[in-house]
C-alpha atoms as a PDB file:
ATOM      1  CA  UNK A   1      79.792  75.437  89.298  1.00  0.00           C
ATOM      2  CA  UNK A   2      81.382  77.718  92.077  1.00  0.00           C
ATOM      3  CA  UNK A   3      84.122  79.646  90.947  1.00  0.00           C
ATOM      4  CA  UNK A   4      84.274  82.342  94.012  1.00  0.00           C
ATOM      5  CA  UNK A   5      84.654  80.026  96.811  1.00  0.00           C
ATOM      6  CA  UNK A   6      88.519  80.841  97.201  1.00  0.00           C
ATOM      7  CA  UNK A   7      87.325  84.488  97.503  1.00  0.00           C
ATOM      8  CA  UNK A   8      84.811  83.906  99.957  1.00  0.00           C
ATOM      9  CA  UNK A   9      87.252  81.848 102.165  1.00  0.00           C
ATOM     10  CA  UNK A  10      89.879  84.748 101.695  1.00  0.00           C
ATOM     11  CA  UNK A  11      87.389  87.077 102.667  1.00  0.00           C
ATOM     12  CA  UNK A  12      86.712  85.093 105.925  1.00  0.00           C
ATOM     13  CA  UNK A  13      90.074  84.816 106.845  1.00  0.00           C
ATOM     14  CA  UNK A  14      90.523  88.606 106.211  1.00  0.00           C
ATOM     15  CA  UNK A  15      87.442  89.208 107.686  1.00  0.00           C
ATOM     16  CA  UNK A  16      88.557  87.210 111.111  1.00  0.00           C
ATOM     17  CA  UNK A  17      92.404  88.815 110.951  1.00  0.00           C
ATOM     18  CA  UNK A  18      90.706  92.037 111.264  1.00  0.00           C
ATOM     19  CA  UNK A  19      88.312  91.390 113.571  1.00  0.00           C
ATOM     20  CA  UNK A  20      90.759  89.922 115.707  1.00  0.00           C
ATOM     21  CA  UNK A  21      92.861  93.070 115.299  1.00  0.00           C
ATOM     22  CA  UNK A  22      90.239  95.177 116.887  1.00  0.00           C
ATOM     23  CA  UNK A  23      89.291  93.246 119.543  1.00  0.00           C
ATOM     24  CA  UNK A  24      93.352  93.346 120.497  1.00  0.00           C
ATOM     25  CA  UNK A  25      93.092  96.818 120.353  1.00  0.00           C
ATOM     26  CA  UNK A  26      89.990  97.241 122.138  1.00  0.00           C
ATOM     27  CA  UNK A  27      91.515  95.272 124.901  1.00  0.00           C
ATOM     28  CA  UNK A  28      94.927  97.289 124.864  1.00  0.00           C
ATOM     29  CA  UNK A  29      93.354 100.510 124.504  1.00  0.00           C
ATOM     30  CA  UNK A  30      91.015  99.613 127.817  1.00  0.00           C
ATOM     31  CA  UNK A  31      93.616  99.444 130.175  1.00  0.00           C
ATOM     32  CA  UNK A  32      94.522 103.278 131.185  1.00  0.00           C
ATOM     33  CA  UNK A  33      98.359 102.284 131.631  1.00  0.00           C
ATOM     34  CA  UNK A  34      98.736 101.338 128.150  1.00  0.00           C
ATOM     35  CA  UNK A  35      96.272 104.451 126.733  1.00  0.00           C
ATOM     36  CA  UNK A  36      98.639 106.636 128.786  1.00  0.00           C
ATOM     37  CA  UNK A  37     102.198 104.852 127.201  1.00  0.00           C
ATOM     38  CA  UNK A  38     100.345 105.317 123.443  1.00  0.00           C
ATOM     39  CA  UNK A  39      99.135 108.824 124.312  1.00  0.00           C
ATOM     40  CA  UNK A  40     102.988 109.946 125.778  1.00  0.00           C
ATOM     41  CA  UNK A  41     104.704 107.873 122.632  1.00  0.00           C
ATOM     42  CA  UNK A  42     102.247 110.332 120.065  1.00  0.00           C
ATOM     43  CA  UNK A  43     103.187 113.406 121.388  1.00  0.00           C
ATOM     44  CA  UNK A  44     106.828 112.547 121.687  1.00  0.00           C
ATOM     45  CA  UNK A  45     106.317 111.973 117.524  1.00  0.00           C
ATOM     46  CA  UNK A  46     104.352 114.895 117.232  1.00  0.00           C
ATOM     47  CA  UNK A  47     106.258 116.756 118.736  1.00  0.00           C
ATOM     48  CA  UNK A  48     109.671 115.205 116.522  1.00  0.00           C
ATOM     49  CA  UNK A  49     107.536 115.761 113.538  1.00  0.00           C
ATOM     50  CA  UNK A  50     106.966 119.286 114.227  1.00  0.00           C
ATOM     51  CA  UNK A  51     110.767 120.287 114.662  1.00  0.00           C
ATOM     52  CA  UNK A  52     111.201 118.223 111.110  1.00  0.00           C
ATOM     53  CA  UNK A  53     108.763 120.421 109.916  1.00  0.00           C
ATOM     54  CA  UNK A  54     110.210 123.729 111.291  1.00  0.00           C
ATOM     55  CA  UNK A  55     113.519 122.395 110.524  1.00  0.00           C
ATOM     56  CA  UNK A  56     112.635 122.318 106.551  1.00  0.00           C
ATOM     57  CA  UNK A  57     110.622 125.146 106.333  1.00  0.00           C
ATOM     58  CA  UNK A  58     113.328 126.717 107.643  1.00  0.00           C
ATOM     59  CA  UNK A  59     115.887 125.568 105.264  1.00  0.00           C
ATOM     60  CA  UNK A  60     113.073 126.434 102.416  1.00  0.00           C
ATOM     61  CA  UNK A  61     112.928 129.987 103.251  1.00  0.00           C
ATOM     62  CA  UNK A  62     116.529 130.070 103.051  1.00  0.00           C
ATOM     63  CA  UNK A  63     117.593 128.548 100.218  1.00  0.00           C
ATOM     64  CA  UNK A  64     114.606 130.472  98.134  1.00  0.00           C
ATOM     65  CA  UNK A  65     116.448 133.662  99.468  1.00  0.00           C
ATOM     66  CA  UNK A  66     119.863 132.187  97.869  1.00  0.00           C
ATOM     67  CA  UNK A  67     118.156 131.643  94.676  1.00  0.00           C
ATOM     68  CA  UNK A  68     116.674 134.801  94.659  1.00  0.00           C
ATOM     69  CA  UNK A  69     119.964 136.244  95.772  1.00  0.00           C
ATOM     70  CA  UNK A  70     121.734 134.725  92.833  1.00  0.00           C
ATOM     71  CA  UNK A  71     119.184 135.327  90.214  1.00  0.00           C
ATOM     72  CA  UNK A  72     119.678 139.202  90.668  1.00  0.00           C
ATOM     73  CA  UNK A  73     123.450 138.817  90.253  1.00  0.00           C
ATOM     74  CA  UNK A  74     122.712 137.171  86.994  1.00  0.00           C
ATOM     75  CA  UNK A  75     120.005 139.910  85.686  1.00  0.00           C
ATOM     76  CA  UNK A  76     122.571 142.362  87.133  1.00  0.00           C
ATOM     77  CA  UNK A  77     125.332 140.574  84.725  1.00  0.00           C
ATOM     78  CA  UNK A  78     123.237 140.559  81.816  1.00  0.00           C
ATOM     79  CA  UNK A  79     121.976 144.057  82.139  1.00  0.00           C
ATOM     80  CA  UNK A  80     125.711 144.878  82.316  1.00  0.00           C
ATOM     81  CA  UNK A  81     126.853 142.943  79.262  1.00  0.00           C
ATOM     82  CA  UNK A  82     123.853 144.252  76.908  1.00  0.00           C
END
């Protein structure tokens, strides 16, 4: 009895999907035009990325100093009260 043989054929079909992915990209990635249009898209998302990133550090760094800010007010209060 063969139990696996809807895993085998799955595994072709994945197998072929895949292969057939490759070979697209192989293709795309051959012709410098379309290298260049990837290449300029990646940097333009880099570079997006990196102002995200700046962006929230940013606004990290400040709102630490808030909290900070506001947790010597408290002590200050408490020291006051005791």
């Amino acid at each position: 009895m063969v139990k696996n043989k809807g895993t085998s054929t799955g595994a072709g079909i994945v197998g072929a999907v895949v292969g057939a992915a490759v070979g697209a990209t192989a293709v795309a990635l051959s012709n410098e035009k379309t290298r260049n249009k990837i290449k300029n898209k990646f940097n333009q998302y880099k570079k997006e990325g990196q102002k995200v990133y700046s962006d929230l550090k940013n606004k990290v760094v400040e709102l630490t100093n808030q909290g900070e800010e506001k947790v010597k007010r408290v002590k200050k209060t408490i020291k006051s009260k005791l």
